[in-house]
Protein backbone atom coordinates (compact mmCIF):
# COMPACT_ATOMS: atom_id res chain seq x y z
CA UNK A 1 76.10 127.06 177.32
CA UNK A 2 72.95 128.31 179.09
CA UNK A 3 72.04 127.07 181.93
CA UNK A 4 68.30 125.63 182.09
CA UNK A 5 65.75 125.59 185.15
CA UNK A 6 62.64 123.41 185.13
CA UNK A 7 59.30 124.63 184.94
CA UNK A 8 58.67 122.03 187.86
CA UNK A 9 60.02 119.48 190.08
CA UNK A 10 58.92 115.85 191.06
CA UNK A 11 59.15 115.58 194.76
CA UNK A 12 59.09 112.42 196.30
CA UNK A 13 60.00 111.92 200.23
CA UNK A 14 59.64 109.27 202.97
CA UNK A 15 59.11 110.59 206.30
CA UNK A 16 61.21 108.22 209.49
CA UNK A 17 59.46 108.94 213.02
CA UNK A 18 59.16 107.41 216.60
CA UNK A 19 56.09 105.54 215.69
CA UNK A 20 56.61 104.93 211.92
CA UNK A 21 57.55 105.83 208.47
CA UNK A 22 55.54 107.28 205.86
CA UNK A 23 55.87 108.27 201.96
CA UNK A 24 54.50 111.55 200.16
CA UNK A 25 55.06 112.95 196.75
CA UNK A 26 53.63 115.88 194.56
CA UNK A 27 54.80 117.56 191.52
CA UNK A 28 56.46 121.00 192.97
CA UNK A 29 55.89 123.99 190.43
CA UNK A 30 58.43 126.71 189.97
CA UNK A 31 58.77 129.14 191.73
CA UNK A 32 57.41 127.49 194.28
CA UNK A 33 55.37 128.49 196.94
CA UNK A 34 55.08 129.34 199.61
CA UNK A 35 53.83 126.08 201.36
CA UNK A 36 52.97 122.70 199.39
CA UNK A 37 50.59 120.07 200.66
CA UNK A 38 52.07 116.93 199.44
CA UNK A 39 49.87 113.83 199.28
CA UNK A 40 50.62 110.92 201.54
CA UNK A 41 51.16 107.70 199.12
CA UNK A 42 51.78 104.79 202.26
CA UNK A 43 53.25 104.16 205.59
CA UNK A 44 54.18 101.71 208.40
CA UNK A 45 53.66 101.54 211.74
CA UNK A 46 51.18 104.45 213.37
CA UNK A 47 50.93 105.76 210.15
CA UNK A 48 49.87 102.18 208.29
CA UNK A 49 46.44 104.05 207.62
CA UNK A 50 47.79 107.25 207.06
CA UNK A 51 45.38 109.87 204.31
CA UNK A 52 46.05 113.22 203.49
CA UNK A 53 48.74 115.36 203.13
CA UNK A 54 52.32 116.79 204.28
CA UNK A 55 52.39 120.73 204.45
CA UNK A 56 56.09 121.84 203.41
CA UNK A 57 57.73 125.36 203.27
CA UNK A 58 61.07 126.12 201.86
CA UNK A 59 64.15 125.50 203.36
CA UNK A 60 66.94 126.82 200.53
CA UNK A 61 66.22 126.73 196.77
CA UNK A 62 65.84 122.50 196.11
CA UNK A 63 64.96 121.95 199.59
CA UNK A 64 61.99 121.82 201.79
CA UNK A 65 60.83 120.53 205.61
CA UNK A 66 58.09 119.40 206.59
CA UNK A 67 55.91 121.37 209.06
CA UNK A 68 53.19 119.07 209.95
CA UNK A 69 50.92 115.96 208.92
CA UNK A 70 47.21 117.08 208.25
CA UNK A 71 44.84 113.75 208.55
């Protein structure tokens, strides 16, 4: 049997710092890029209010870190 790879991936994540948590998701084309800006969907604490988006970068082939919070 062959083995299949998706044309894209759903990529939901919530985010646990110091001064809160907060909750992003996009839907990741493959390949992927090199950077996604995932859209913030919520959060608690500082980030109650939070807008905008989480850059990632790869980190392996079905994982990614964050690199920084653009408000």
């Amino acid at each position: 049997m062959a083995t299949q790879h998706p044309a894209a991936l759903q990529c939901v994540g919530t985010f646990s710092l110091p001064e809160g948590q907060f909750a992003a998701q996009a839907l990741l084309h493959l390949p992927a890029p090199s950077y996604v800006d995932v859209g913030i969907t919520g959060g608690s604490g500082d980030y109650r209010n939070a807008r905008g988006c989480v850059r990632t970068v790869p980190a392996g082939d079905t994982e990614r870190h964050f690199v920084h919070l653009k408000r």
